[in-house]
N, C-alpha and C. Protein backbone atom coordinates (compact mmCIF):
# COMPACT_ATOMS: atom_id res chain seq x y z
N UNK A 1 148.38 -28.73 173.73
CA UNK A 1 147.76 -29.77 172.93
C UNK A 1 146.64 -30.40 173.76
N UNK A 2 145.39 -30.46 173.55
CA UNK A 2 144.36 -31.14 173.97
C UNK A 2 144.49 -32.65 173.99
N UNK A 3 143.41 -33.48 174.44
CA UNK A 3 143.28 -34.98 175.20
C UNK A 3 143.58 -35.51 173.44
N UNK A 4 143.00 -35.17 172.74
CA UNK A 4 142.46 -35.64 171.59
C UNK A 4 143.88 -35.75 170.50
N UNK A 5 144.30 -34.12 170.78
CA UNK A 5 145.46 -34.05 169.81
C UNK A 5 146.75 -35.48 170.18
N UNK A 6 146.66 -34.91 171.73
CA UNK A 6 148.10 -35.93 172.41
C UNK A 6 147.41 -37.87 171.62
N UNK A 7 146.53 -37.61 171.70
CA UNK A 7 146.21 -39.31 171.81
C UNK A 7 146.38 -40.03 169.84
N UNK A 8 145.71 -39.03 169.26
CA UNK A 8 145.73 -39.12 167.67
C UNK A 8 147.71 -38.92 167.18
N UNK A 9 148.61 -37.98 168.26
CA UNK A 9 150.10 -38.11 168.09
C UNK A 9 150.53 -39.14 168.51
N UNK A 10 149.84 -39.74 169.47
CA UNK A 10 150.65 -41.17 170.25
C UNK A 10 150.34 -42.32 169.38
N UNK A 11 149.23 -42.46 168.48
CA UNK A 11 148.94 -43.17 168.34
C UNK A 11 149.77 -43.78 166.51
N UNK A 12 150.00 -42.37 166.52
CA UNK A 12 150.90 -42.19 164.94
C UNK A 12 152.56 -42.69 165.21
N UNK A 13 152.53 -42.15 166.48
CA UNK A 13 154.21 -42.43 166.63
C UNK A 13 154.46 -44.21 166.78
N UNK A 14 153.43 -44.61 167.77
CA UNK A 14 153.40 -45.71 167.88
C UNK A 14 153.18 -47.02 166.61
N UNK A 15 152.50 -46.47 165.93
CA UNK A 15 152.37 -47.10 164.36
C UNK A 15 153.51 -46.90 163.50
N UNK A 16 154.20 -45.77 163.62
CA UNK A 16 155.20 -45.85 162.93
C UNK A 16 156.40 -46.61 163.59
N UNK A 17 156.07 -46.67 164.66
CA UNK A 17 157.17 -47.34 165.55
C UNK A 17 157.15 -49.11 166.04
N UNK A 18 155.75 -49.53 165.03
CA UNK A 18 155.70 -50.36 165.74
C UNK A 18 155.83 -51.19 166.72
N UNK A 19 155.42 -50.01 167.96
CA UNK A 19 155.19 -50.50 169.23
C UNK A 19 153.76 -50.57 169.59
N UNK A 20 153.45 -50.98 170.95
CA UNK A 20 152.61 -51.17 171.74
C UNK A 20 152.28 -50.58 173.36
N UNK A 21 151.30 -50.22 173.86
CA UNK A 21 150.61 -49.82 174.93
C UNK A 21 149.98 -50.81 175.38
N UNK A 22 150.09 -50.97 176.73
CA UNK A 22 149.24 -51.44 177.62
C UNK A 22 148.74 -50.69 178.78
N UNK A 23 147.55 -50.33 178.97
CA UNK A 23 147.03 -48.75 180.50
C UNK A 23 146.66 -50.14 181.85
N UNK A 24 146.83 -49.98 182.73
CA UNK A 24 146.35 -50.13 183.66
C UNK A 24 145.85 -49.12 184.30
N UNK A 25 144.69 -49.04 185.06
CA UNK A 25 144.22 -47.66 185.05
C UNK A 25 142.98 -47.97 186.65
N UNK A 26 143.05 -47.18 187.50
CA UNK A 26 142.59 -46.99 188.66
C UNK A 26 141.62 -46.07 188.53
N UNK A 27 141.57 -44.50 189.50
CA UNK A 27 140.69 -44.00 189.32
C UNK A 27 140.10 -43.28 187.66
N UNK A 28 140.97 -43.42 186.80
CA UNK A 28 140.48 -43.28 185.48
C UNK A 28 139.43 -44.32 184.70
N UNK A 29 139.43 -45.13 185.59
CA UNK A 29 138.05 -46.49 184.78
C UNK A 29 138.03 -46.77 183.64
N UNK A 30 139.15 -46.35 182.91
CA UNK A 30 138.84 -46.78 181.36
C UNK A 30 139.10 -45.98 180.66
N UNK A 31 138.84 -44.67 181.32
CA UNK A 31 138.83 -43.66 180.45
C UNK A 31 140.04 -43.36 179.40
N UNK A 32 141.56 -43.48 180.07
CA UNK A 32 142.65 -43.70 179.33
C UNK A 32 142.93 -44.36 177.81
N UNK A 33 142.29 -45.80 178.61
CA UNK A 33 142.05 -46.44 176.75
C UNK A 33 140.96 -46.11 175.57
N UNK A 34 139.77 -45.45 176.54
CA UNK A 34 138.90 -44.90 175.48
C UNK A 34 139.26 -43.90 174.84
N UNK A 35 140.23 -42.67 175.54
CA UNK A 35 141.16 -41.70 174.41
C UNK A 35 141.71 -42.12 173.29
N UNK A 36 142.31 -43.38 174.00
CA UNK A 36 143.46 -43.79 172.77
C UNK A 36 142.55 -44.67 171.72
N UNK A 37 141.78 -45.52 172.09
CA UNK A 37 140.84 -46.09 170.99
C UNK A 37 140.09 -45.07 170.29
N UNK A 38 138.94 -43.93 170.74
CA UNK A 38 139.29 -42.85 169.83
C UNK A 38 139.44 -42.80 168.75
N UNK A 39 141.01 -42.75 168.54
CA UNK A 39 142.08 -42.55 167.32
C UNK A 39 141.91 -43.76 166.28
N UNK A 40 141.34 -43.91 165.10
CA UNK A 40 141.11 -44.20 163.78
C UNK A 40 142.70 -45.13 164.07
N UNK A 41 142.67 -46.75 163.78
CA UNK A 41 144.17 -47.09 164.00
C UNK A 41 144.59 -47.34 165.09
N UNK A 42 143.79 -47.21 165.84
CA UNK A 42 144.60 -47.75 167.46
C UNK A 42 144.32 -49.16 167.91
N UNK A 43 143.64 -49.80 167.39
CA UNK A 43 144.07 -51.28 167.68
C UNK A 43 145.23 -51.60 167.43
N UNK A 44 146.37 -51.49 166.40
CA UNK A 44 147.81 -51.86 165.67
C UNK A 44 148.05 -51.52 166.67
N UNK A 45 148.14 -50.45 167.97
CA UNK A 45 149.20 -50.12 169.49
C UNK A 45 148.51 -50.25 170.57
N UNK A 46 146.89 -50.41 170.49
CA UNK A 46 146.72 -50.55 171.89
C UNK A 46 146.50 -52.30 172.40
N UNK A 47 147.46 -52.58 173.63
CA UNK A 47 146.94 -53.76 173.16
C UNK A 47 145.58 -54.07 174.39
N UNK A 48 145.62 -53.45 175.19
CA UNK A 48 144.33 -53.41 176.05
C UNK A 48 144.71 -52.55 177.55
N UNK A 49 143.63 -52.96 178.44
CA UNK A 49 143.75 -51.92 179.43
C UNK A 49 143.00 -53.43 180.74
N UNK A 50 143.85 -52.88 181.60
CA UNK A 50 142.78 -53.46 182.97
C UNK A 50 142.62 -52.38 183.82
N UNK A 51 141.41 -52.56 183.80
CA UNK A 51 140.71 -51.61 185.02
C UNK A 51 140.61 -52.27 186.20
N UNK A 52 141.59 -51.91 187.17
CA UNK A 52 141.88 -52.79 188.68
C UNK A 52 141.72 -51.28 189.42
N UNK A 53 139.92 -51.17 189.26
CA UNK A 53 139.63 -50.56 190.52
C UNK A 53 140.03 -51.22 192.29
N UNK A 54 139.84 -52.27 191.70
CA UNK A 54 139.64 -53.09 193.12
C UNK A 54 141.08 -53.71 193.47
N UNK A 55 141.25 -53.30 194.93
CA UNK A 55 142.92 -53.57 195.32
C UNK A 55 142.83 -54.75 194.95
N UNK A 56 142.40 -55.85 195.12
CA UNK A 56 142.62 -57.37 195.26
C UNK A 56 143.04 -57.76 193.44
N UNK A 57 142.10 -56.91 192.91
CA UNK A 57 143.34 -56.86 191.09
C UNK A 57 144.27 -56.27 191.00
N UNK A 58 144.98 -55.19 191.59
CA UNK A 58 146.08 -54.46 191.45
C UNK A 58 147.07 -55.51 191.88
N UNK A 59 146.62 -56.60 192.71
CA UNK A 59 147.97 -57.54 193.23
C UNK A 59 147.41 -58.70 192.64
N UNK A 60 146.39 -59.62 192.51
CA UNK A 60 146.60 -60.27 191.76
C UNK A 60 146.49 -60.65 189.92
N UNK A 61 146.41 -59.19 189.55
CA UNK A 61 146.15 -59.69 188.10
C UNK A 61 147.33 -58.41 187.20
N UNK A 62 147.73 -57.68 188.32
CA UNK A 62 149.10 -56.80 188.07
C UNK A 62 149.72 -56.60 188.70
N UNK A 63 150.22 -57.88 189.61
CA UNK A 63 151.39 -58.24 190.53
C UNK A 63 151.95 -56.74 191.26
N UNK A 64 151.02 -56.20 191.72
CA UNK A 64 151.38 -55.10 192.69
C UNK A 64 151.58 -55.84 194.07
N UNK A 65 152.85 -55.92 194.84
CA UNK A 65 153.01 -56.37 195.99
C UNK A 65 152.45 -56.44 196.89
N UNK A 66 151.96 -57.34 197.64
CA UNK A 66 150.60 -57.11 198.77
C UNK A 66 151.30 -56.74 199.61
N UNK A 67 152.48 -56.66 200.31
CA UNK A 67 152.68 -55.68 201.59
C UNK A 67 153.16 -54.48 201.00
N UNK A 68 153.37 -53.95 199.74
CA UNK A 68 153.18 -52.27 199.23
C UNK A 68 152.04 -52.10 199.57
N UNK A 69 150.98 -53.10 199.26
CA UNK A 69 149.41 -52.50 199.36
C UNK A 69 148.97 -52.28 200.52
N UNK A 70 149.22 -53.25 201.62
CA UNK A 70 149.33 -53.12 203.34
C UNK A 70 149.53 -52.39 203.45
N UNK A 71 150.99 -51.81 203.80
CA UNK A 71 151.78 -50.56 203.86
C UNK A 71 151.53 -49.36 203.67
N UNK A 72 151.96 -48.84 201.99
CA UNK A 72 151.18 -47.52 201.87
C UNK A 72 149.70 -47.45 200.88
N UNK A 73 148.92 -48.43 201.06
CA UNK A 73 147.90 -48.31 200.24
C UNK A 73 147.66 -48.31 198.46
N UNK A 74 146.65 -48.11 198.41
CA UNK A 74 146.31 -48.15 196.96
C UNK A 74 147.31 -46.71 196.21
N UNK A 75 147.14 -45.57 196.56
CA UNK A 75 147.51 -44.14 196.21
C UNK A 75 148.82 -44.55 196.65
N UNK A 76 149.73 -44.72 195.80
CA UNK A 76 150.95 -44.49 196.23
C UNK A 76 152.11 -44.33 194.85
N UNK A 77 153.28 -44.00 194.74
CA UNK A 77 153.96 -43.58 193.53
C UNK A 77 154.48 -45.54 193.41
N UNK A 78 154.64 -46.01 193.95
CA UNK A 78 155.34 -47.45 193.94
C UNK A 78 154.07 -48.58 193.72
N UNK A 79 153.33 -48.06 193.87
CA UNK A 79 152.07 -48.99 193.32
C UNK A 79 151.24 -48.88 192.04
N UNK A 80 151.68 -47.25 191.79
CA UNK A 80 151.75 -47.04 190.16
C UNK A 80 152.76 -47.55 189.31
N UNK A 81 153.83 -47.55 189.69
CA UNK A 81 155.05 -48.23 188.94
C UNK A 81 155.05 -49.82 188.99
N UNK A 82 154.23 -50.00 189.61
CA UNK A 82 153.89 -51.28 189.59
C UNK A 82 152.91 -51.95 189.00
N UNK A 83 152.00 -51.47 188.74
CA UNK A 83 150.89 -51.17 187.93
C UNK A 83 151.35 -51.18 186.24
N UNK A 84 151.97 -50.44 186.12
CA UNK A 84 152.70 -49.75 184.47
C UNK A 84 153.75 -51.36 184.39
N UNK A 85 154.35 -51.87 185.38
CA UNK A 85 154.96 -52.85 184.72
C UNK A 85 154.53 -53.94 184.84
N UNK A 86 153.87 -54.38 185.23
CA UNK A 86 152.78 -55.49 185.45
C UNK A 86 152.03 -55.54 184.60
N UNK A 87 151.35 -54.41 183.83
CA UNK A 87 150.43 -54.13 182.71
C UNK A 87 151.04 -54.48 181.37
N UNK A 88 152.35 -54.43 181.53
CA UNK A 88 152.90 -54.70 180.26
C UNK A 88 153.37 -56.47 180.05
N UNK A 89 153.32 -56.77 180.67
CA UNK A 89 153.33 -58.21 181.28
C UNK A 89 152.13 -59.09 181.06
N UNK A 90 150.98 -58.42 181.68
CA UNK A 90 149.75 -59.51 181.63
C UNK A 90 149.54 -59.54 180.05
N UNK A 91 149.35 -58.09 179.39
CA UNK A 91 149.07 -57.64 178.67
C UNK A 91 149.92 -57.63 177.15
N UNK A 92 151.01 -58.63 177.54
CA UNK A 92 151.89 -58.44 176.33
C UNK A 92 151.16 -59.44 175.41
N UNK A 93 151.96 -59.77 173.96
CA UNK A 93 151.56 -60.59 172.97
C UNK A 93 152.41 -61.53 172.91
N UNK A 94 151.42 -62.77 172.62
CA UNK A 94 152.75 -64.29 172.82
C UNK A 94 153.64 -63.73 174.15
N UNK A 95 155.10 -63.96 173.37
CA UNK A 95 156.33 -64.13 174.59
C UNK A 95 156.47 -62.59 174.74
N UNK A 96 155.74 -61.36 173.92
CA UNK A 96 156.66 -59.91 173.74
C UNK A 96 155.81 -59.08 174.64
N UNK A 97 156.71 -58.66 175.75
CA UNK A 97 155.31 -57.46 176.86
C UNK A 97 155.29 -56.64 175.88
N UNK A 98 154.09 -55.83 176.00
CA UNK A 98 153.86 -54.40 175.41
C UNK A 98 155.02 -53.93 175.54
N UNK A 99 155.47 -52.54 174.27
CA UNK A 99 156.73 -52.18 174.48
C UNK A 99 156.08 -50.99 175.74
N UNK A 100 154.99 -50.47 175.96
CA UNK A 100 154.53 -49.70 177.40
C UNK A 100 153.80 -50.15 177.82
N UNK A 101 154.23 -49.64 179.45
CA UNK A 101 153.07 -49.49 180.36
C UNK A 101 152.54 -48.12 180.98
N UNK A 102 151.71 -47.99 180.40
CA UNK A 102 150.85 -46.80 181.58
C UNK A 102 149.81 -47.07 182.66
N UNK A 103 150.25 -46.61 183.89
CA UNK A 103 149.16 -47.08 184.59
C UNK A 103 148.40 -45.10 185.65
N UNK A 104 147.69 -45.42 185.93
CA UNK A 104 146.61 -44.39 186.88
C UNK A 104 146.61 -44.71 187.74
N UNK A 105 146.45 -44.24 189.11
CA UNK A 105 146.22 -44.16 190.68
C UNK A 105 145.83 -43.24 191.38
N UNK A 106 145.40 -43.46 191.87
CA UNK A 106 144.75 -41.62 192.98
C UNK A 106 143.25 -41.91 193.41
N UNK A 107 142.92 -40.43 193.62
CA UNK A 107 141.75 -40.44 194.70
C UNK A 107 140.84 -39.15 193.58
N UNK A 108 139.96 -40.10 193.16
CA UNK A 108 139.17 -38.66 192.05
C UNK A 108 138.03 -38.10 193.13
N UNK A 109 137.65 -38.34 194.21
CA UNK A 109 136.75 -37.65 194.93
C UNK A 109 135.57 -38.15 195.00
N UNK A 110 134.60 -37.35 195.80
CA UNK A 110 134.72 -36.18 196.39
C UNK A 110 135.52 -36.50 197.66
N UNK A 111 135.41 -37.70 198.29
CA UNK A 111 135.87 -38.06 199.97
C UNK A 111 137.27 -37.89 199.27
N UNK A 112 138.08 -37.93 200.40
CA UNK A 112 139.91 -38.34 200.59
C UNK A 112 139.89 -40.15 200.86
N UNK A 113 140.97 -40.63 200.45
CA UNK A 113 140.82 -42.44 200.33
C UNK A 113 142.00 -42.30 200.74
N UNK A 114 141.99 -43.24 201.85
CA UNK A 114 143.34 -43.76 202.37
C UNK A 114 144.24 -42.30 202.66
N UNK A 115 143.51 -41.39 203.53
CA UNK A 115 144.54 -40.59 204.19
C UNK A 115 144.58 -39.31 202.88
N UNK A 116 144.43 -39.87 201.56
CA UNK A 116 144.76 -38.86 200.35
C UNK A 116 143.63 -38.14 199.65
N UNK A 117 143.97 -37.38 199.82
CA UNK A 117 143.30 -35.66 199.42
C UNK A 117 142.56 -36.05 198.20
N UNK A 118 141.45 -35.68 198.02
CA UNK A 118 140.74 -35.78 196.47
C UNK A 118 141.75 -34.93 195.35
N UNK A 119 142.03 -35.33 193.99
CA UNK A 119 142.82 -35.10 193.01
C UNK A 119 144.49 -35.30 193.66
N UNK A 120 144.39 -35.87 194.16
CA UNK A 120 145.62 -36.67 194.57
C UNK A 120 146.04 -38.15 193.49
N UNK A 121 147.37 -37.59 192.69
CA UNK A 121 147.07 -38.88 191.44
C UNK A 121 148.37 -39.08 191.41
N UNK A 122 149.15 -40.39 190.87
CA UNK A 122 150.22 -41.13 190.35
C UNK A 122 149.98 -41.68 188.93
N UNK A 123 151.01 -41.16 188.08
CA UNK A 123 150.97 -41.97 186.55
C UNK A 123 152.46 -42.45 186.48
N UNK A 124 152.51 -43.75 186.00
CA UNK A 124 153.60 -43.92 186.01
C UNK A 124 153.50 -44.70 184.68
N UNK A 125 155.26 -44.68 183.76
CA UNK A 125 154.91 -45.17 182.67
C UNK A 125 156.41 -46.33 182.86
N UNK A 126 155.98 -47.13 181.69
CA UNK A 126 157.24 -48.70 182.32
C UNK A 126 157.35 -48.45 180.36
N UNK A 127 159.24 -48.83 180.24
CA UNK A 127 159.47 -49.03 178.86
C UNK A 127 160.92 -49.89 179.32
N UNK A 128 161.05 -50.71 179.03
CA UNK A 128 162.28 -51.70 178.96
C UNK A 128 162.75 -51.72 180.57
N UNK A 129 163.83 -51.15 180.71
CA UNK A 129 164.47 -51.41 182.04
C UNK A 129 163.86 -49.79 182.73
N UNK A 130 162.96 -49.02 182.19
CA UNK A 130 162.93 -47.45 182.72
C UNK A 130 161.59 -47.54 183.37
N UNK A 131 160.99 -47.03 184.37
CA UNK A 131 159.68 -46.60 185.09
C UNK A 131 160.03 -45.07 185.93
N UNK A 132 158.82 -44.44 185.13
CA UNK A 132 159.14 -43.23 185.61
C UNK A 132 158.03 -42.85 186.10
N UNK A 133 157.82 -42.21 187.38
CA UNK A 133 156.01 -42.07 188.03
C UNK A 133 156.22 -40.31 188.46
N UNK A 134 155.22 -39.62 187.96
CA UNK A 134 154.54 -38.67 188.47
C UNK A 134 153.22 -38.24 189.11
N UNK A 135 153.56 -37.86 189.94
CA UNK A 135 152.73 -37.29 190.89
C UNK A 135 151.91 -35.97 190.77
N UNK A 136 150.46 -35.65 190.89
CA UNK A 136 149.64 -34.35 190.75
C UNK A 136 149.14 -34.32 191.46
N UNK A 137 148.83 -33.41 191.77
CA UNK A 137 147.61 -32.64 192.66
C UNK A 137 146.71 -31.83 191.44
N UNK A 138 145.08 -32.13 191.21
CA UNK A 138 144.53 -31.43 190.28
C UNK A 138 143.64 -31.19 191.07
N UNK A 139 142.77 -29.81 190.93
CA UNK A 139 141.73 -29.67 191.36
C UNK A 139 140.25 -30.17 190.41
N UNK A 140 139.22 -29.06 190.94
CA UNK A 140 137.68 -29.80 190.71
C UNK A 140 137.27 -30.63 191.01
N UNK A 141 135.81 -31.45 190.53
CA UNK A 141 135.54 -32.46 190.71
C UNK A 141 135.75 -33.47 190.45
N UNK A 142 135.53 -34.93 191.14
CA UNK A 142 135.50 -35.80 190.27
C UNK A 142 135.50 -36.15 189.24
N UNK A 143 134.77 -35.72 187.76
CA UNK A 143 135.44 -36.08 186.79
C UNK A 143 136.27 -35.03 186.41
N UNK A 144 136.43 -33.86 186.65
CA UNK A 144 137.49 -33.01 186.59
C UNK A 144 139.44 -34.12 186.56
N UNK A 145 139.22 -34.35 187.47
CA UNK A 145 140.43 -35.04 188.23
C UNK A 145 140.49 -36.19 187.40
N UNK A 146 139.46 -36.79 186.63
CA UNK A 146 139.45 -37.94 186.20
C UNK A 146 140.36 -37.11 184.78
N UNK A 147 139.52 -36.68 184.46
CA UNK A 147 139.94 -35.92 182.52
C UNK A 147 141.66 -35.22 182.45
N UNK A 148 141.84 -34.82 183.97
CA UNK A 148 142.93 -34.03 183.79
C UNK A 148 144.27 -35.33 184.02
N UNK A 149 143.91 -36.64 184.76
CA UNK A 149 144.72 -37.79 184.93
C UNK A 149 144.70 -38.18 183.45
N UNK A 150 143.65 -38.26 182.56
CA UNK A 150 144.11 -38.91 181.40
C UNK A 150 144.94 -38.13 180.77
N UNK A 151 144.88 -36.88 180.52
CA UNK A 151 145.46 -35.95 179.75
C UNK A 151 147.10 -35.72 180.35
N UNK A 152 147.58 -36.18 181.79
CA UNK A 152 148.37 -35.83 182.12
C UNK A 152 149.37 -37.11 181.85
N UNK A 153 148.54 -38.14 181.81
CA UNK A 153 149.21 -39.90 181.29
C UNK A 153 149.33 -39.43 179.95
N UNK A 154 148.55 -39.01 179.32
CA UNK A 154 148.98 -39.28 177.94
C UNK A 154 150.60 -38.17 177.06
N UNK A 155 150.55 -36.94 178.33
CA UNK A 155 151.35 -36.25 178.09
C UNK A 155 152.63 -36.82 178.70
N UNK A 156 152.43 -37.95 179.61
CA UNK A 156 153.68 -38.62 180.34
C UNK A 156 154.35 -39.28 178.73
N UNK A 157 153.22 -40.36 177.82
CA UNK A 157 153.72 -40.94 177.32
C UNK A 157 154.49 -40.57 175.96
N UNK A 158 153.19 -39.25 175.43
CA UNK A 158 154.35 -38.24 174.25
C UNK A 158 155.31 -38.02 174.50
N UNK A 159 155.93 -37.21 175.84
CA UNK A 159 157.00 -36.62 175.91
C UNK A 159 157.72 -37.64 176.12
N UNK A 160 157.67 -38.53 176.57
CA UNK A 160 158.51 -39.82 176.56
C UNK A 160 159.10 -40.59 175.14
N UNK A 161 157.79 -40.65 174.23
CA UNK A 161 158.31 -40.88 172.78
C UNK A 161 158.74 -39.86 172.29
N UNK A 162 158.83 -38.83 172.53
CA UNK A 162 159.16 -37.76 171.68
C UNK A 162 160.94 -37.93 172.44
N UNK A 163 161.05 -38.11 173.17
CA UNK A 163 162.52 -37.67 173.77
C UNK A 163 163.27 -39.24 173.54
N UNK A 164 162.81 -40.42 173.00
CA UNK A 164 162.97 -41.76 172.67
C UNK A 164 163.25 -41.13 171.01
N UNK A 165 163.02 -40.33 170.42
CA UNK A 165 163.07 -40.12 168.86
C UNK A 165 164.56 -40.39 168.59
């Protein structure tokens, strides 16, 4: 299933489900929520995205721990999961977080950042008491790595609703 198909399915399940998304999103810049906006109907689930390129937003505007960030840096599987639940938080409506969080992390290239290899990525997704983070290695370029992180978040979050059915 292509970027397009996964995002126009997520966006159906989610309407019928009346739930909600929230992306926090790193080296993807946006790109995540522009898939899902896209889709004809995606305002009713998306409820927005922060783009916390910059460490100093990953901790203060999506409560990513500043000695995780000390420690092992921006690229890390625990700073994505932190990311995904924090996102659902800033980002919820009134008193209700988004029923998700997706968030992005990694190194899209060309240099290595913080020790980590270009296409070096973390997606992690947050739903009630569950956070589940995966880890890739993609090749190509820069936006290579960028297109294949969205496509690989968005396949985090189908198979996730699909196995929630």
């Amino acid at each position: 299933m292509n970027t397009e198909e996964l995002a126009t399915k997520i966006v159906a399940i989610l309407t019928e489900r009346r739930q909600t998304v929230a992306l926090g999103e790193s080296l993807t810049g946006g790109l995540l929520c522009a898939a899902l906006v896209s889709v004809p109907g995606a305002s009713a689930v998306v409820n927005g995205a922060v783009v916390a390129y910059n460490t100093a937003i990953k901790h203060q505007v999506l409560g990513v721990d500043a000695s995780l960030l000390a420690i092992y840096g921006t690229v890390h599987p625990d700073v994505a999961a932190h990311m995904a639940t924090g996102v659902r938080d800033v980002l919820g409506v009134g008193e209700h977080q988004a029923s998700y969080g997706l968030a992005t992390t990694g190194v899209a290239g060309p240099e290595s950042h913080e020790g980590k290899a270009p296409g070096t990525v973390f997606i992690a997704l947050a739903a009630n008491h569950y956070v589940e983070t995966r880890d890739f290695t993609f090749g190509g370029g820069r936006e290579e790595v960028r297109e294949q992180t969205v496509h690989a978040a968005l396949e985090c979050l189908y198979q996730y609703l699909e196995s929630a059915d």
